[in-house]
N, C-alpha and C. Protein backbone atom coordinates (compact mmCIF):
# COMPACT_ATOMS: atom_id res chain seq x y z
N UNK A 1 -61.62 76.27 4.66
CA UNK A 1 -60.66 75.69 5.60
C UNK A 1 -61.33 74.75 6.60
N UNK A 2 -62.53 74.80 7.02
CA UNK A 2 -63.14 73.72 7.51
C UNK A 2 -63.08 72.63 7.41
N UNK A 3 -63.68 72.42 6.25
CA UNK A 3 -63.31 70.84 5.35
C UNK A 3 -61.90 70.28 5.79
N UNK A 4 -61.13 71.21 5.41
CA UNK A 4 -59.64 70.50 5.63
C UNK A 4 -59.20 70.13 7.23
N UNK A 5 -59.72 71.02 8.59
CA UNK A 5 -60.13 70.66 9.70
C UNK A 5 -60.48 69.51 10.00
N UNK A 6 -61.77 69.15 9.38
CA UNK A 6 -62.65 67.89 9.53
C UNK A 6 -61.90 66.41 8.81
N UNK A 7 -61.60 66.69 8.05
CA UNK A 7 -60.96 65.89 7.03
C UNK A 7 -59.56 65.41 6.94
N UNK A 8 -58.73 66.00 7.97
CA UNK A 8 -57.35 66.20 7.90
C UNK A 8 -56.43 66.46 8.65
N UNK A 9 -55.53 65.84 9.70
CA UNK A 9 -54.95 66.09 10.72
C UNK A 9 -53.38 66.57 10.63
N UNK A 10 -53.05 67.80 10.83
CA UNK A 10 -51.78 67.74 11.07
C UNK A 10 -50.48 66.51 11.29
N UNK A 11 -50.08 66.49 10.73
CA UNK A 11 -48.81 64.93 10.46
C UNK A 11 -48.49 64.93 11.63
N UNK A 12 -47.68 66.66 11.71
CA UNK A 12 -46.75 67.27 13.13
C UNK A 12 -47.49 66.98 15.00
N UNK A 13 -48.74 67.35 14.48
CA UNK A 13 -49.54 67.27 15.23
C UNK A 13 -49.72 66.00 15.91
N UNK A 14 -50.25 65.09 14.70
CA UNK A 14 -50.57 63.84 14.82
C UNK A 14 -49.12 63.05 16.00
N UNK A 15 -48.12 63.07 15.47
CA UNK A 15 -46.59 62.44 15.18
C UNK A 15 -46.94 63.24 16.89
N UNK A 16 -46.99 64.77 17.12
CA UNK A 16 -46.71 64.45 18.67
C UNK A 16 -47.57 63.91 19.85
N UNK A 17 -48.76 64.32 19.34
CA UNK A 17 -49.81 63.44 20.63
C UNK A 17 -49.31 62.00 20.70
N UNK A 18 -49.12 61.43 19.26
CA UNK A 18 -48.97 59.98 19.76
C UNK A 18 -47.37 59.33 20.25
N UNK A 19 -46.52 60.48 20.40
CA UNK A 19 -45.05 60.60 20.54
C UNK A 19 -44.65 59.46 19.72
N UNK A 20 -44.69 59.70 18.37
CA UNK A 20 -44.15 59.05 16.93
C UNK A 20 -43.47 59.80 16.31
N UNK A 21 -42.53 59.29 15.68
CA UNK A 21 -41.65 60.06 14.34
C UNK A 21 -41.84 60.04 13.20
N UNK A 22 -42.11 61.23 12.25
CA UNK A 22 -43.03 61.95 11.26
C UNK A 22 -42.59 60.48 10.05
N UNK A 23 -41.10 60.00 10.34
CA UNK A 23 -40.50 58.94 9.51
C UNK A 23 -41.30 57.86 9.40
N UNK A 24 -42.00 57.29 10.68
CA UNK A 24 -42.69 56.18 10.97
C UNK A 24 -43.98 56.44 9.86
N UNK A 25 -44.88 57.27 10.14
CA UNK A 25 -45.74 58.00 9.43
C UNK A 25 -45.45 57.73 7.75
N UNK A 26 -44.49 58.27 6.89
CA UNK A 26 -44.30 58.17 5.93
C UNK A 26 -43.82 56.75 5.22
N UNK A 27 -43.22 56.03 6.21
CA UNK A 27 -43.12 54.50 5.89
C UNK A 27 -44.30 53.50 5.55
N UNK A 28 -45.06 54.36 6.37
CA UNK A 28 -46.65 53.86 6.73
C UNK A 28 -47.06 54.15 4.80
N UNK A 29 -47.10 55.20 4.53
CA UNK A 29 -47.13 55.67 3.45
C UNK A 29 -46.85 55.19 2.03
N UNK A 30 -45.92 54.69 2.49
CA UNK A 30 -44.85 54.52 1.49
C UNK A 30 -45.70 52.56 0.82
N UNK A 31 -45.74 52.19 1.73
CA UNK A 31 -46.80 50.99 1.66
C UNK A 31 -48.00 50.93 1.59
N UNK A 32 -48.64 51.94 1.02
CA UNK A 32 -49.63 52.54 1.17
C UNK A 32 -51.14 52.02 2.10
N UNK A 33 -50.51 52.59 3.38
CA UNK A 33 -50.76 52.02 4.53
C UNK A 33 -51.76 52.82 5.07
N UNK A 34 -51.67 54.42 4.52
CA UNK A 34 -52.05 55.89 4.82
C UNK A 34 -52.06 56.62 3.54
N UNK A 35 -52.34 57.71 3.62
CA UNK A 35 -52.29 58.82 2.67
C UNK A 35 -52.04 60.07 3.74
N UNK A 36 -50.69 60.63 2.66
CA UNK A 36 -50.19 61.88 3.29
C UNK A 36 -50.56 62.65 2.28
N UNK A 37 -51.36 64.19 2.64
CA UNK A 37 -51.68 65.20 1.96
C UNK A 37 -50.83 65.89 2.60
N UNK A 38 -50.28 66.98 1.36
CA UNK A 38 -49.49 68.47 1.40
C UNK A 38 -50.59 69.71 1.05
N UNK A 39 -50.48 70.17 1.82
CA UNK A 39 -51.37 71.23 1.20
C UNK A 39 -50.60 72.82 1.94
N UNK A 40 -50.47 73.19 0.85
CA UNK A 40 -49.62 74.92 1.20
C UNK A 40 -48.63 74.62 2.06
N UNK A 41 -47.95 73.37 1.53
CA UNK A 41 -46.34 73.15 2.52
C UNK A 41 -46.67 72.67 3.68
N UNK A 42 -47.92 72.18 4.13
CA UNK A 42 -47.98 71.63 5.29
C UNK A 42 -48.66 70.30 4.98
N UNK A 43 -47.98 69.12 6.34
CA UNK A 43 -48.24 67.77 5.93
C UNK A 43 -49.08 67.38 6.71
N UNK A 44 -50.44 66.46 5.93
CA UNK A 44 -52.27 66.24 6.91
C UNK A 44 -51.78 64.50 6.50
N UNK A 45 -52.61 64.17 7.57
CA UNK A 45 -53.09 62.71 7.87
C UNK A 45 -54.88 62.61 7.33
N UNK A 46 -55.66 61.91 6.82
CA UNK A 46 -56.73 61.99 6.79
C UNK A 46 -56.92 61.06 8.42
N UNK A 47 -58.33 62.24 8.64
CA UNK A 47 -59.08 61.71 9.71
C UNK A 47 -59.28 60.43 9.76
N UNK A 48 -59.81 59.49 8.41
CA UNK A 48 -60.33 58.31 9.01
C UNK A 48 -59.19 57.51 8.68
N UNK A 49 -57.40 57.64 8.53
CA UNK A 49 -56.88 56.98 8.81
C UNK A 49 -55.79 56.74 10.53
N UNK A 50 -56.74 57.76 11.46
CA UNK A 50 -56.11 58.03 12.73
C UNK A 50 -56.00 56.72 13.42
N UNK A 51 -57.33 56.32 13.54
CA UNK A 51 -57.35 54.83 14.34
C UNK A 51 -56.55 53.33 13.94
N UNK A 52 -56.04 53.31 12.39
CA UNK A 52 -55.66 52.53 11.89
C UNK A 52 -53.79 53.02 12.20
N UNK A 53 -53.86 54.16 12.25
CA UNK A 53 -52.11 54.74 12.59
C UNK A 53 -51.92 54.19 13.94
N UNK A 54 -53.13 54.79 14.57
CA UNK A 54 -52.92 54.60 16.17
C UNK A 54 -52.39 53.40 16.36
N UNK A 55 -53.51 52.28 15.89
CA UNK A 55 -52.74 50.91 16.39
C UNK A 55 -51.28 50.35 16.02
N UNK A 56 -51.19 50.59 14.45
CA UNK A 56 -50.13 50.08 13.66
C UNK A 56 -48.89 50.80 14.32
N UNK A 57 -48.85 52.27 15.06
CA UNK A 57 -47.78 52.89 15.87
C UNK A 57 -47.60 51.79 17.18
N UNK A 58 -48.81 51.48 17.89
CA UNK A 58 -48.49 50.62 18.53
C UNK A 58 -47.86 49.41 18.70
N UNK A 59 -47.94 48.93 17.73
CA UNK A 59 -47.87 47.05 17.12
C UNK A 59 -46.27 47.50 17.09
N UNK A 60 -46.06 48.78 16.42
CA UNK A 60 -44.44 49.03 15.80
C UNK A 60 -43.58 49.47 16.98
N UNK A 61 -44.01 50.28 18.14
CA UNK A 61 -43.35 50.95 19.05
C UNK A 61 -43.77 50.35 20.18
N UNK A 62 -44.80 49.57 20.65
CA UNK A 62 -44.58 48.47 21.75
C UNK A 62 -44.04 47.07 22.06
N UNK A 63 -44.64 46.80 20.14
CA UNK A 63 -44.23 45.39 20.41
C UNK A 63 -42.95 44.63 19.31
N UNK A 64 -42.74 45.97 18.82
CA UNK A 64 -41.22 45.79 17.74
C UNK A 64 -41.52 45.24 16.64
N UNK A 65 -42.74 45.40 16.07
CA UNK A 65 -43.16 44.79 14.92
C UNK A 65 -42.63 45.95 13.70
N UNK A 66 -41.89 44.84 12.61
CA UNK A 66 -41.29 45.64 11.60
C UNK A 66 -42.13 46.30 10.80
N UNK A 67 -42.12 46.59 9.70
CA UNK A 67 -42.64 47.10 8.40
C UNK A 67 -43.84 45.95 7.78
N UNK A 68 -42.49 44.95 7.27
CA UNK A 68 -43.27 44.01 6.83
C UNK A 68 -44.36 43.68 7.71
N UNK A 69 -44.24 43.41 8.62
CA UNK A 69 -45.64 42.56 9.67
C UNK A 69 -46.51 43.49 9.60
N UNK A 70 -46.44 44.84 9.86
CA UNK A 70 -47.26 45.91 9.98
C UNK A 70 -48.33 45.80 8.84
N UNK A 71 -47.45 45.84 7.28
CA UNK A 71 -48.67 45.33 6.35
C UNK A 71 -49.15 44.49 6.67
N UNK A 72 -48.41 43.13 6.57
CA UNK A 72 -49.43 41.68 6.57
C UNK A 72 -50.59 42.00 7.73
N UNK A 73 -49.99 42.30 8.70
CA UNK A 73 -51.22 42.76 10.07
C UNK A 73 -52.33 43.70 9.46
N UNK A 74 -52.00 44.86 8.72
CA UNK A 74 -53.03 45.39 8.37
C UNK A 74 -53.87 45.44 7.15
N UNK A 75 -53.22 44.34 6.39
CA UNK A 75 -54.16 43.59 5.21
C UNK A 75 -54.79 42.42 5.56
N UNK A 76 -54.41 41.52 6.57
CA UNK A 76 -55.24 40.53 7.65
C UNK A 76 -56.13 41.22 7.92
N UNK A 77 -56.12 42.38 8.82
CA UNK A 77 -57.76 43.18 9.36
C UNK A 77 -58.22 43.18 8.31
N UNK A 78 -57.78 44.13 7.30
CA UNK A 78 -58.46 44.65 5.73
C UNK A 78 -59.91 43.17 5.53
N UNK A 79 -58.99 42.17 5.28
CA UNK A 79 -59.56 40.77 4.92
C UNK A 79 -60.46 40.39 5.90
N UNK A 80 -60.66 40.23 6.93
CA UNK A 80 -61.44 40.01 8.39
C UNK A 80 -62.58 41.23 8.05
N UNK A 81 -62.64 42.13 8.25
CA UNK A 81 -63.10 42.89 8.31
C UNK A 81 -64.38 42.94 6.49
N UNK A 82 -63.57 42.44 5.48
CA UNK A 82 -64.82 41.84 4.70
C UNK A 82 -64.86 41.26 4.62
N UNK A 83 -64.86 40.16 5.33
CA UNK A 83 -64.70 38.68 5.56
C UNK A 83 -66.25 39.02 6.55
N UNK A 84 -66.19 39.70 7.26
CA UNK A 84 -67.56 40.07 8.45
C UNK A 84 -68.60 40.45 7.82
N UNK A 85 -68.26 41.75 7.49
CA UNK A 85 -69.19 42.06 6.36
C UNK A 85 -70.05 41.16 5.18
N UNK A 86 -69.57 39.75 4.44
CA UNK A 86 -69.99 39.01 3.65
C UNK A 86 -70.61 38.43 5.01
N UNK A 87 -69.98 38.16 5.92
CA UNK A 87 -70.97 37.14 6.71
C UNK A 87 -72.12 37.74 6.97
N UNK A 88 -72.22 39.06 7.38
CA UNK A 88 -73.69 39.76 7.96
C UNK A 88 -74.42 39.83 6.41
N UNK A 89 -73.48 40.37 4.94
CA UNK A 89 -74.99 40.12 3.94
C UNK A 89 -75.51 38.83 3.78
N UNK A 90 -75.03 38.19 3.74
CA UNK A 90 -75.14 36.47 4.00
C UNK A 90 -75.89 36.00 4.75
N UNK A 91 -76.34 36.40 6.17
CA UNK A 91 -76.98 36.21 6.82
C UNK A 91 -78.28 36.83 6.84
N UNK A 92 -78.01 37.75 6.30
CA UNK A 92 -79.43 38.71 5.64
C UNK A 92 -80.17 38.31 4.99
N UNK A 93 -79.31 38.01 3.81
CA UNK A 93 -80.15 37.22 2.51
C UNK A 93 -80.99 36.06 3.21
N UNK A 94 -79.89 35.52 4.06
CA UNK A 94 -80.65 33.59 4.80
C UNK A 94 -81.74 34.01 5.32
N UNK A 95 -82.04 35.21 6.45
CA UNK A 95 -83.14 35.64 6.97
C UNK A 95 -84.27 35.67 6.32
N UNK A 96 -84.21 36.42 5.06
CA UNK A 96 -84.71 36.93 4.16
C UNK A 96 -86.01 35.24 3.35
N UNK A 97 -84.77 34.25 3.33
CA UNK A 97 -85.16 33.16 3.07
C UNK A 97 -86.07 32.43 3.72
N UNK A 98 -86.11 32.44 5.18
CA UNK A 98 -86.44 31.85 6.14
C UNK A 98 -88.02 31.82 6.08
């Protein structure tokens, strides 16, 4: 049961610290935005998708951003984010050259 501790956050849980609805969560899902685990009838968030919920709850419940935008917004990071990554091996290799 550890593992699943470390690894896995209560939905219910999750849904109230960040005062979200479990619906929002599963939409998230549904676009596969997140991964929802069941395990023995109860519904987990993985840990390392907390920070990526966090914001995308935000974007949706501060600033009224729909569904759709929510993906495009979070396949833009997706892309940026190895978009950075190629730049730092890239710059490695050049070092490397130098």
């Amino acid at each position: 049961m550890n593992n699943l501790s470390e690894e896995h956050v209560s939905l219910e849980q999750f849904c109230r610290s960040c005062n979200i609805e479990s619906t929002f969560v599963y939409s998230l899902a549904e676009q596969d935005l997140c991964e929802i685990i069941i395990i023995e009838e109860k519904t987990y968030v993985l840990q390392e998708d907390l920070a990526l919920l966090e914001r995308l709850s935000r974007l949706h419940y501060d600033m009224e951003i729909n569904m759709e935008g929510l993906y495009a917004i979070a396949h833009l990071q997706e892309k940026i984010e190895s978009l950075k990554e190629e730049v730092r091996s890239l710059s490695r290799k050049l070092d490397r050259h130098q």
